[in-house]
N, C-alpha and C. Protein backbone atom coordinates (compact mmCIF):
# COMPACT_ATOMS: atom_id res chain seq x y z
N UNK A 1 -33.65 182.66 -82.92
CA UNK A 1 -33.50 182.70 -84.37
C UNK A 1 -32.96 181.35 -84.87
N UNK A 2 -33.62 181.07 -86.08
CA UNK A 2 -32.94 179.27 -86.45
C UNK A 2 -31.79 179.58 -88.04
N UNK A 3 -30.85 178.73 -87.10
CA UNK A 3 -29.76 179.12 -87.75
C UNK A 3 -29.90 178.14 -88.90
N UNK A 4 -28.98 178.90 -90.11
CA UNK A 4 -29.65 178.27 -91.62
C UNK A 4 -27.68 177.64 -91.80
N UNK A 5 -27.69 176.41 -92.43
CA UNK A 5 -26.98 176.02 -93.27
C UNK A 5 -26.37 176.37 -94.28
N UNK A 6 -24.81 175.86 -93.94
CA UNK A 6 -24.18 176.49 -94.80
C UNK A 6 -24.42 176.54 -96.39
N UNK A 7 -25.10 175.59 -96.75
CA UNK A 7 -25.92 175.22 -98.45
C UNK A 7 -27.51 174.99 -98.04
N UNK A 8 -27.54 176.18 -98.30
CA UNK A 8 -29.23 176.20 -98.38
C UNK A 8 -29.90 177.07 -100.16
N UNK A 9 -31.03 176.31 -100.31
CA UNK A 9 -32.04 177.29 -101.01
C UNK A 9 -33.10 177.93 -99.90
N UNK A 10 -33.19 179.28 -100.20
CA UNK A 10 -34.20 179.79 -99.34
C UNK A 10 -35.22 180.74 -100.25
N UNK A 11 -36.18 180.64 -99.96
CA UNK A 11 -37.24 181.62 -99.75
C UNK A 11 -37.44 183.42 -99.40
N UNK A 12 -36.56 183.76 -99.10
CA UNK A 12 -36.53 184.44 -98.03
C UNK A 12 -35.38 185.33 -98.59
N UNK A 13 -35.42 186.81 -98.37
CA UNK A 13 -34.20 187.50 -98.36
C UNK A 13 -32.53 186.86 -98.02
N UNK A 14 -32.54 186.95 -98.57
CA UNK A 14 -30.66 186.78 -97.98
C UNK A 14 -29.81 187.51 -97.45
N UNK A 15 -28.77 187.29 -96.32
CA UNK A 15 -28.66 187.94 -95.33
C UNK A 15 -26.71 187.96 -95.44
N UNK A 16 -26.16 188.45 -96.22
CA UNK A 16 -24.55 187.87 -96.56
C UNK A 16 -23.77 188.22 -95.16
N UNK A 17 -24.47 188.88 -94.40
CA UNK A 17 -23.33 189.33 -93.42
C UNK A 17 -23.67 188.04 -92.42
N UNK A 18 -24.88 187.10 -92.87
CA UNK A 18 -25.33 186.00 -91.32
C UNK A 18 -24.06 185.07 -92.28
N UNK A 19 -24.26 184.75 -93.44
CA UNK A 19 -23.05 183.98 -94.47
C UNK A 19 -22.18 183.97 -93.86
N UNK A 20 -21.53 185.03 -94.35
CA UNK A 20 -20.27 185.51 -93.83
C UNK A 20 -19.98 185.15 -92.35
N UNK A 21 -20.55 185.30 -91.72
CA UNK A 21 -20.35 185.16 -90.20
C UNK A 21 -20.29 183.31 -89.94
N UNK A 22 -20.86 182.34 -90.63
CA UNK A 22 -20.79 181.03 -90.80
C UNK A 22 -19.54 180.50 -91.10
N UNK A 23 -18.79 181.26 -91.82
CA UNK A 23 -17.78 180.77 -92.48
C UNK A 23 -16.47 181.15 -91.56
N UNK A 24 -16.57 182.28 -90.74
CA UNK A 24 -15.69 182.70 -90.06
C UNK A 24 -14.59 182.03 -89.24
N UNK A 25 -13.55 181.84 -89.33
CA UNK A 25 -12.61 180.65 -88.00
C UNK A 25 -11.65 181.51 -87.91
N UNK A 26 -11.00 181.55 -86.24
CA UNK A 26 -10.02 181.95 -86.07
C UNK A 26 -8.92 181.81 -86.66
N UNK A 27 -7.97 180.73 -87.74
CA UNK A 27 -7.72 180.29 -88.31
C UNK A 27 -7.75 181.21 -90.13
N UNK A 28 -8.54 181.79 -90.06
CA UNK A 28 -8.66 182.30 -91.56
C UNK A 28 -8.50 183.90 -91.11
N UNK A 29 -7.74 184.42 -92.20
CA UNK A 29 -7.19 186.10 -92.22
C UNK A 29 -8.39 186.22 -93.28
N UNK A 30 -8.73 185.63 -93.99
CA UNK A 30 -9.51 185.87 -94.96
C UNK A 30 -11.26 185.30 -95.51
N UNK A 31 -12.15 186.31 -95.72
CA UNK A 31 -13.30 185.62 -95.75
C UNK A 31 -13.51 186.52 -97.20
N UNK A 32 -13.54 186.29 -98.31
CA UNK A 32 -14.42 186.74 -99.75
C UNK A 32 -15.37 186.29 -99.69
N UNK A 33 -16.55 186.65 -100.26
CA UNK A 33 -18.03 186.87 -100.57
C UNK A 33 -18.12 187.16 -101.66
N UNK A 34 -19.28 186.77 -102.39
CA UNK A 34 -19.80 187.13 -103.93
C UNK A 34 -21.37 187.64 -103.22
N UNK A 35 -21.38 188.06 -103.98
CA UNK A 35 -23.48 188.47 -104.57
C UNK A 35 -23.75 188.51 -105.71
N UNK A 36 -24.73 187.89 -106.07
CA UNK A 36 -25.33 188.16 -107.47
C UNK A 36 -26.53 189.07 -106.96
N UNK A 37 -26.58 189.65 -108.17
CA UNK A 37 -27.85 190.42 -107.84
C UNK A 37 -29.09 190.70 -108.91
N UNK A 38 -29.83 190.86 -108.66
CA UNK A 38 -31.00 190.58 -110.10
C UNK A 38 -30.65 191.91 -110.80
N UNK A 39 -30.49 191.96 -112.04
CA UNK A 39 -31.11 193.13 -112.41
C UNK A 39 -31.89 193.26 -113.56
N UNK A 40 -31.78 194.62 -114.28
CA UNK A 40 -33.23 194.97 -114.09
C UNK A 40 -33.21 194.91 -116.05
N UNK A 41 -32.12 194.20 -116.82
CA UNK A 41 -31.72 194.25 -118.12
C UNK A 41 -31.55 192.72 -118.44
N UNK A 42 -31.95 192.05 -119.80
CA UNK A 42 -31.38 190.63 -119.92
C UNK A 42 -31.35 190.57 -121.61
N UNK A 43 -30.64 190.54 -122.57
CA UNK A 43 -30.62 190.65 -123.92
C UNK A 43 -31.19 191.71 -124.39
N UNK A 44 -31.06 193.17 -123.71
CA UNK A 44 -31.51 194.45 -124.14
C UNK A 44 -32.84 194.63 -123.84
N UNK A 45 -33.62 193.54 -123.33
CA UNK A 45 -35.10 194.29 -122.67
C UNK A 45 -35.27 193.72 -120.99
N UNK A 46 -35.86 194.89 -120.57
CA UNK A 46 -36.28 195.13 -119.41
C UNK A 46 -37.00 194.44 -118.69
N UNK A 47 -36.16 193.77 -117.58
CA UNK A 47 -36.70 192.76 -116.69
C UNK A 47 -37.75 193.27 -115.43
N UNK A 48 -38.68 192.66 -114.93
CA UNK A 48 -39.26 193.36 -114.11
C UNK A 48 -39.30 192.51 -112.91
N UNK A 49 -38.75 191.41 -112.70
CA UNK A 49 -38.56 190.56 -112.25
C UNK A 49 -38.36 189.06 -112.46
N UNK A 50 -37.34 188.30 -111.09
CA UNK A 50 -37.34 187.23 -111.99
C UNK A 50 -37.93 186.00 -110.56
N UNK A 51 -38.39 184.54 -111.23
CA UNK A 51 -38.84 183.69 -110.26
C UNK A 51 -37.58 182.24 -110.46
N UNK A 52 -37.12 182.42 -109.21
CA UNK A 52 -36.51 181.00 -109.21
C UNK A 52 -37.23 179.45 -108.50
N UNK A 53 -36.41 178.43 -109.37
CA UNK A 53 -37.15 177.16 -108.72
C UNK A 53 -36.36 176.23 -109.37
N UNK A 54 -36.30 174.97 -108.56
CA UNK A 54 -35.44 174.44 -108.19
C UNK A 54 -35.64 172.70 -108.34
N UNK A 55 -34.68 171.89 -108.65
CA UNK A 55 -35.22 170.52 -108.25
C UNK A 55 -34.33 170.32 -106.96
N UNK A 56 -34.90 170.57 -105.85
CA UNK A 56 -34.45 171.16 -104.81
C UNK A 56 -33.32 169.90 -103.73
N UNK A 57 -33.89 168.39 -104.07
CA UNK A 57 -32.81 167.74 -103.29
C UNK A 57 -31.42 167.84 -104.62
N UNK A 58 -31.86 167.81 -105.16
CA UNK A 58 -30.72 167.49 -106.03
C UNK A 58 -29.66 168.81 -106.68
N UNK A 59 -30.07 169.98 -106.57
CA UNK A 59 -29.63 171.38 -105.93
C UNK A 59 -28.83 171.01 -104.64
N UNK A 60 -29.55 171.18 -103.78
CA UNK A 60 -28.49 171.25 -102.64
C UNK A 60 -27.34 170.32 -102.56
N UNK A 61 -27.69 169.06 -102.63
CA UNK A 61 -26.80 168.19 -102.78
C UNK A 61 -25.68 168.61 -103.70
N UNK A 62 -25.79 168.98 -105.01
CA UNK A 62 -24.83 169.64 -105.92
C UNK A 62 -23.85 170.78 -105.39
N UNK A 63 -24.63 171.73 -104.78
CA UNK A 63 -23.88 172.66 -104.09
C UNK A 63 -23.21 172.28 -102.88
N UNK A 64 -23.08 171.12 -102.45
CA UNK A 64 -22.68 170.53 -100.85
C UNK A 64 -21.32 170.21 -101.51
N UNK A 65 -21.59 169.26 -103.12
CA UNK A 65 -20.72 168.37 -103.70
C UNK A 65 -19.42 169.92 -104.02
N UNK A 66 -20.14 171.09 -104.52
CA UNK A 66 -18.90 171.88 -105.28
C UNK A 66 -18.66 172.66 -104.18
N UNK A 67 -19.40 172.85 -102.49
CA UNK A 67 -18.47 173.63 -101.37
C UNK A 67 -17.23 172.37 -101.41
N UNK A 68 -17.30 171.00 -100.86
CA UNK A 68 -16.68 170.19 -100.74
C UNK A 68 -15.64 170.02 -101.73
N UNK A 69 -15.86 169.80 -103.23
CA UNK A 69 -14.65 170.14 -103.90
C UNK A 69 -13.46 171.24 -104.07
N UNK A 70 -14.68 172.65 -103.56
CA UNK A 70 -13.62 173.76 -102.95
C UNK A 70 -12.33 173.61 -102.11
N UNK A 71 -13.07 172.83 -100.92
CA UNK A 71 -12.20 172.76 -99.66
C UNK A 71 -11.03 171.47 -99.88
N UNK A 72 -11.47 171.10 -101.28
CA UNK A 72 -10.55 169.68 -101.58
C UNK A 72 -9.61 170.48 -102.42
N UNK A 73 -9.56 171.47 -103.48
CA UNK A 73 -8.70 171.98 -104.21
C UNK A 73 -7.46 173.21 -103.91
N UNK A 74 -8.72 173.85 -102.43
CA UNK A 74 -7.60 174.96 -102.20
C UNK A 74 -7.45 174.91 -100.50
N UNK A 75 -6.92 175.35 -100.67
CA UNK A 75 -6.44 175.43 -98.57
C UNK A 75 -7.72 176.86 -98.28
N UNK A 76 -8.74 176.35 -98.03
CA UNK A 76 -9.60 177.23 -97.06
C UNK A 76 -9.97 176.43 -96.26
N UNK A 77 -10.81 177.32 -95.58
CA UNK A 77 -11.69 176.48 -94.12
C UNK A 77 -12.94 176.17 -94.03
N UNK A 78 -13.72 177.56 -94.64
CA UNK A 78 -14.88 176.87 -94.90
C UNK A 78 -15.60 177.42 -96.19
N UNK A 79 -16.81 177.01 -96.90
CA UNK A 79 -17.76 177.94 -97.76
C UNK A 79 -18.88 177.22 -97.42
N UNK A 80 -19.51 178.41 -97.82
CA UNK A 80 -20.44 178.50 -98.12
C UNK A 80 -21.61 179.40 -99.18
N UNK A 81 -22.69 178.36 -99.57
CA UNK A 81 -23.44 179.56 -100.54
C UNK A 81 -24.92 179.01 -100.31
N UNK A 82 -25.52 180.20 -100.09
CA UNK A 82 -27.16 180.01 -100.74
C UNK A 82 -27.54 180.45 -101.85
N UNK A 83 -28.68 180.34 -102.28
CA UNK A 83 -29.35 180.21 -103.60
C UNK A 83 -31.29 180.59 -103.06
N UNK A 84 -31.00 181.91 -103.74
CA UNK A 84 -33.39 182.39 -103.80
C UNK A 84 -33.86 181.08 -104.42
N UNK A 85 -34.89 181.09 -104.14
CA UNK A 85 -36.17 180.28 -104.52
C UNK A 85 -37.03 181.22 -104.49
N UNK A 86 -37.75 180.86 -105.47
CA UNK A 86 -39.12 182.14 -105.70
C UNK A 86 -39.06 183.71 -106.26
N UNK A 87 -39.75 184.37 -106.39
CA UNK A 87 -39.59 185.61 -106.68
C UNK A 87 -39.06 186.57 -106.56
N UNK A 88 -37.86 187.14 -107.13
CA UNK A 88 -36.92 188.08 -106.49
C UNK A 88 -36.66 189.38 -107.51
N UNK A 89 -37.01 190.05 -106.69
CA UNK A 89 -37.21 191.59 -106.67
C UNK A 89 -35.94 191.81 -108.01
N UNK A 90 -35.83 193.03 -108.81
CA UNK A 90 -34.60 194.02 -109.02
C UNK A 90 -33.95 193.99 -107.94
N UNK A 91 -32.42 194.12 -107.92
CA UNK A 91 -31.77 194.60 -106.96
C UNK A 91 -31.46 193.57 -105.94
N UNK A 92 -32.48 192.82 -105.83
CA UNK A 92 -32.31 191.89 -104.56
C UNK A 92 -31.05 190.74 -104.88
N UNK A 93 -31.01 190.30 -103.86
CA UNK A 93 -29.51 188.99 -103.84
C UNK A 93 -30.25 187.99 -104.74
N UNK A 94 -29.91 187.27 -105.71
CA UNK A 94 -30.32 186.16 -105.73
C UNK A 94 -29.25 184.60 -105.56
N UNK A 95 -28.07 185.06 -105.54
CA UNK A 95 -26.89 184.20 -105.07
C UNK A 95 -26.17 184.67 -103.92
N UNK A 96 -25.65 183.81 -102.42
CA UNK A 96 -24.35 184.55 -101.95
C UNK A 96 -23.51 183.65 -101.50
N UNK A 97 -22.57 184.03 -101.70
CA UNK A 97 -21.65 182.55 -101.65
C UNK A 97 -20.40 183.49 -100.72
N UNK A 98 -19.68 182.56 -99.69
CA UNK A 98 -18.91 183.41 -98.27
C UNK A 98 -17.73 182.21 -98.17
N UNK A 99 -16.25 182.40 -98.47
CA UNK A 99 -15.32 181.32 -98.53
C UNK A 99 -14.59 182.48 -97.64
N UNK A 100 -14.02 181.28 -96.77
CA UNK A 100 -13.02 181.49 -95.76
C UNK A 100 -11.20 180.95 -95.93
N UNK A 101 -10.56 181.32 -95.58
CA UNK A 101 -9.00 180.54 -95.82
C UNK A 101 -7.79 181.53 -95.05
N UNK A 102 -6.88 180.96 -94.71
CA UNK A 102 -6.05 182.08 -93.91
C UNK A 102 -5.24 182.79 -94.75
N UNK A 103 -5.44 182.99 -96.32
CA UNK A 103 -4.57 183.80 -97.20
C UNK A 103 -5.95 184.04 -98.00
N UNK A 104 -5.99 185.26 -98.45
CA UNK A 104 -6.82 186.08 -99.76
C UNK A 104 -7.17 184.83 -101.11
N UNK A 105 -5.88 184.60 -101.49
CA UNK A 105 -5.80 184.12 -102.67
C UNK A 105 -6.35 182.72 -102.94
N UNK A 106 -6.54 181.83 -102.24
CA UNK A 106 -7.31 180.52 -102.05
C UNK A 106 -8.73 180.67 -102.16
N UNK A 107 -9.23 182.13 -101.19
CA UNK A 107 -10.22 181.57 -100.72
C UNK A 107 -10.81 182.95 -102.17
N UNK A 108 -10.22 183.78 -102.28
CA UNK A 108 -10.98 184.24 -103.92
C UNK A 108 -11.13 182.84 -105.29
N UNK A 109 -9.98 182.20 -105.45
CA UNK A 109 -9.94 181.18 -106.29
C UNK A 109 -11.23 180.02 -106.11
N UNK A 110 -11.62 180.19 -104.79
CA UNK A 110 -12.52 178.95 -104.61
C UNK A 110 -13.76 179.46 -104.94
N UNK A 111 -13.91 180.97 -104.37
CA UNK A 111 -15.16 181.48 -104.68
C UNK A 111 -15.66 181.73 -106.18
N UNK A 112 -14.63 182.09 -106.75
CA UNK A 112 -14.69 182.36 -108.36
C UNK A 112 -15.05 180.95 -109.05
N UNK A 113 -14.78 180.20 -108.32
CA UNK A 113 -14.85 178.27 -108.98
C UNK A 113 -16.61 178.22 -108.74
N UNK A 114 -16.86 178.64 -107.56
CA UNK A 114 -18.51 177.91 -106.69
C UNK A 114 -19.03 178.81 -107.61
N UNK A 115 -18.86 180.11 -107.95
CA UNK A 115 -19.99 180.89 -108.89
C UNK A 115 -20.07 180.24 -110.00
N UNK A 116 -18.96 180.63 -111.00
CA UNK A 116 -18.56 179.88 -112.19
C UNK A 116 -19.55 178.29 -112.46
N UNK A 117 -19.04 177.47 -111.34
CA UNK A 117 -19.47 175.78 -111.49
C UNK A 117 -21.30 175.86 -111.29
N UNK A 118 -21.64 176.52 -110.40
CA UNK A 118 -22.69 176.78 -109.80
C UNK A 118 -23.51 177.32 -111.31
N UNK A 119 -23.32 177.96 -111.86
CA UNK A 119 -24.10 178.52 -112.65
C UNK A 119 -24.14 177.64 -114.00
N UNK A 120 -23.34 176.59 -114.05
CA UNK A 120 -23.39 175.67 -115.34
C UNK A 120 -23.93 174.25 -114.62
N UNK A 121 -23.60 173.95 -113.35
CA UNK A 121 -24.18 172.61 -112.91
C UNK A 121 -25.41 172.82 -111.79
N UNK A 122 -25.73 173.33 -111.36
CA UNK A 122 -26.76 173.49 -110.11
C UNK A 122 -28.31 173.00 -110.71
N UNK A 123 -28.69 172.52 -110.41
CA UNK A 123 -30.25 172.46 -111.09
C UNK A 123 -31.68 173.32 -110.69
N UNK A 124 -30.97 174.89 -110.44
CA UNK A 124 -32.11 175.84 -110.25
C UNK A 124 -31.87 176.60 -111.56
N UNK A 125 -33.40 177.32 -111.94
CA UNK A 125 -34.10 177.49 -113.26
C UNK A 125 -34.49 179.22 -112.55
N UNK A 126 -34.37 179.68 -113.70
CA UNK A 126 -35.01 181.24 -113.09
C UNK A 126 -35.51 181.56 -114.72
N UNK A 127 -36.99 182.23 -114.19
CA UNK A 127 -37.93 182.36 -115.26
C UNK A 127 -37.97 184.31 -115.56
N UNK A 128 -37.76 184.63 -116.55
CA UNK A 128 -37.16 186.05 -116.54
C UNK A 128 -38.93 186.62 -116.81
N UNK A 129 -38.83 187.78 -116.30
CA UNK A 129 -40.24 188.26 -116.55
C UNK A 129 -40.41 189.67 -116.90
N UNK A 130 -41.03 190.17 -118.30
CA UNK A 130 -40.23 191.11 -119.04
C UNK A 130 -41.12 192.42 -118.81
N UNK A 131 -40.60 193.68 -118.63
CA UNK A 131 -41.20 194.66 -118.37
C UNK A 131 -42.26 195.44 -120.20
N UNK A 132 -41.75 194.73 -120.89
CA UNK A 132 -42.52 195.26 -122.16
C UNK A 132 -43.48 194.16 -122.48
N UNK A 133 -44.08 193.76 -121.65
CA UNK A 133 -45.31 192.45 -122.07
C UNK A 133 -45.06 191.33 -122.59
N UNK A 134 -43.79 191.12 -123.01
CA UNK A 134 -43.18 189.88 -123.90
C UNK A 134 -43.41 188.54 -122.99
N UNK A 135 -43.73 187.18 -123.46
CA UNK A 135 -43.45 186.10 -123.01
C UNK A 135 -42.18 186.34 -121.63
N UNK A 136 -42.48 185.52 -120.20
CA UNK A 136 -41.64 185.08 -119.95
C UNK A 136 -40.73 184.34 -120.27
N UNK A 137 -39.89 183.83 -120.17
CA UNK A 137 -38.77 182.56 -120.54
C UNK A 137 -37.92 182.34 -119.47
N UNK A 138 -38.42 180.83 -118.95
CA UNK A 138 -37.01 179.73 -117.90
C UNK A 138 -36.31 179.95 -118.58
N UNK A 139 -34.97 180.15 -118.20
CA UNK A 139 -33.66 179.72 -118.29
C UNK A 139 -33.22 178.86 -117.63
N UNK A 140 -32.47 177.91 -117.75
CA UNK A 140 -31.53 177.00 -117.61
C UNK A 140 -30.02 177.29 -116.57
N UNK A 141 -29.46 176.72 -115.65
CA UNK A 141 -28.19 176.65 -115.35
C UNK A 141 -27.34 176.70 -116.44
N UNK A 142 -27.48 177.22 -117.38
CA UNK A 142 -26.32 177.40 -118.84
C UNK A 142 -26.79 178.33 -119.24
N UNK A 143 -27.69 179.14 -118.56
CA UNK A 143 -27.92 180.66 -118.95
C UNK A 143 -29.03 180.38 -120.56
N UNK A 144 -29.25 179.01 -121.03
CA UNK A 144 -29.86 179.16 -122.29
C UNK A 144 -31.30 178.79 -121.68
N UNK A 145 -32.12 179.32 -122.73
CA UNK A 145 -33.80 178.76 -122.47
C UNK A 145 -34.05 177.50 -122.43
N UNK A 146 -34.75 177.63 -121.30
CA UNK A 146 -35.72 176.06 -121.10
C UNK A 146 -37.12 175.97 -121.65
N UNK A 147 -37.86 174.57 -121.86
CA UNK A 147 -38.82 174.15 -121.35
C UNK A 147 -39.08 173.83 -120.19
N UNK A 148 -40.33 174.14 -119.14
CA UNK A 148 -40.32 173.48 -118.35
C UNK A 148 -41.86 173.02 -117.91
C-alpha cells in the first residue's frame, strides 16, 4: 500500500483513521481530528453534489505553510490534513485534518486554526451542484461565488 502524505489533495475517498495514525507519537496523549463533510443543503436548496478543484501546487504548499505555522504556535507534534479533489458524494469527507500534542488543549487549538485558516486561504474551489435544476456555482475559499 503507498503511503500518502501528511498534506495531500486526493482523489480518492479519505481514510481519517490512516490520518490519524500519521500523526501519532509516543510523545502525544493527544490526537484531535476534524471532518468536514458534504452535505446535502447550501442557502436553503438542495445540493446533490459537490466537485472540488484546485490550483494544486499552490494548495498544497499553503497547507504545508499553515500545518507548519501550527507546530510554530502551539506545542504539538504533528498535523496533518487532506483535502478531495473531484466529485464528492453527500455525506462523504471532503476535509480531514489529524493534530497530535501531549495535552488536549494545543492540539484542539491548532486544529480549530488549520480548518478556520484553510477555508479562507487554501486555493481549492468547490462547485455546488443543485438538486432543483438551478445553475451550478464555484465557490471560492471565502465561501463566496466565483468565476472560473
Amino acid at each position: 500500500m503507498q503511503s500518502i502524505p501528511l498534506v495531500a489533495l486526493l482523489r480518492k475517498p479519505l481514510d481519517l483513521s490512516s490520518l490519524a495514525a500519521l500523526v501519532e507519537r509516543p510523545s502525544a496523549g493527544a490526537v484531535v481530528t476534524f471532518v468536514g463533510t458534504t452535505r446535502n443543503r447550501h442557502e436553503g436548496r438542495p445540493v446533490r453534489y459537490l466537485e472540488y478543484e484546485a490550483q494544486e501546487a499552490l494548495a498544497r504548499k499553503e497547507l504545508e505553510r499553515l500545518c507548519a505555522e501550527a507546530r510554530e504556535k502551539w506545542e504539538i507534534a504533528e498535523a496533518g490534513v487532506w483535502h478531495r479533489l473531484g466529485k464528492v458524494e453527500i455525506g462523504e469527507t471532503s476535509v480531514a485534518i489529524a493534530v497530535s500534542a501531549a495535552h488536549r488543549a494545543p492540539a484542539f487549538d491548532a486544529c480549530r486554526f488549520l480548518i478556520d485558516t484553510l477555508k479562507r486561504t487554501v486555493p481549492v474551489f468547490k462547485k455546488e451542484y443543485f438538486a432543483d435544476g438551478g445553475d451550478a456555482v464555484w465557490v471560492g475559499p471565502d465561501g463566496k461565488p466565483v468565476a472560473l
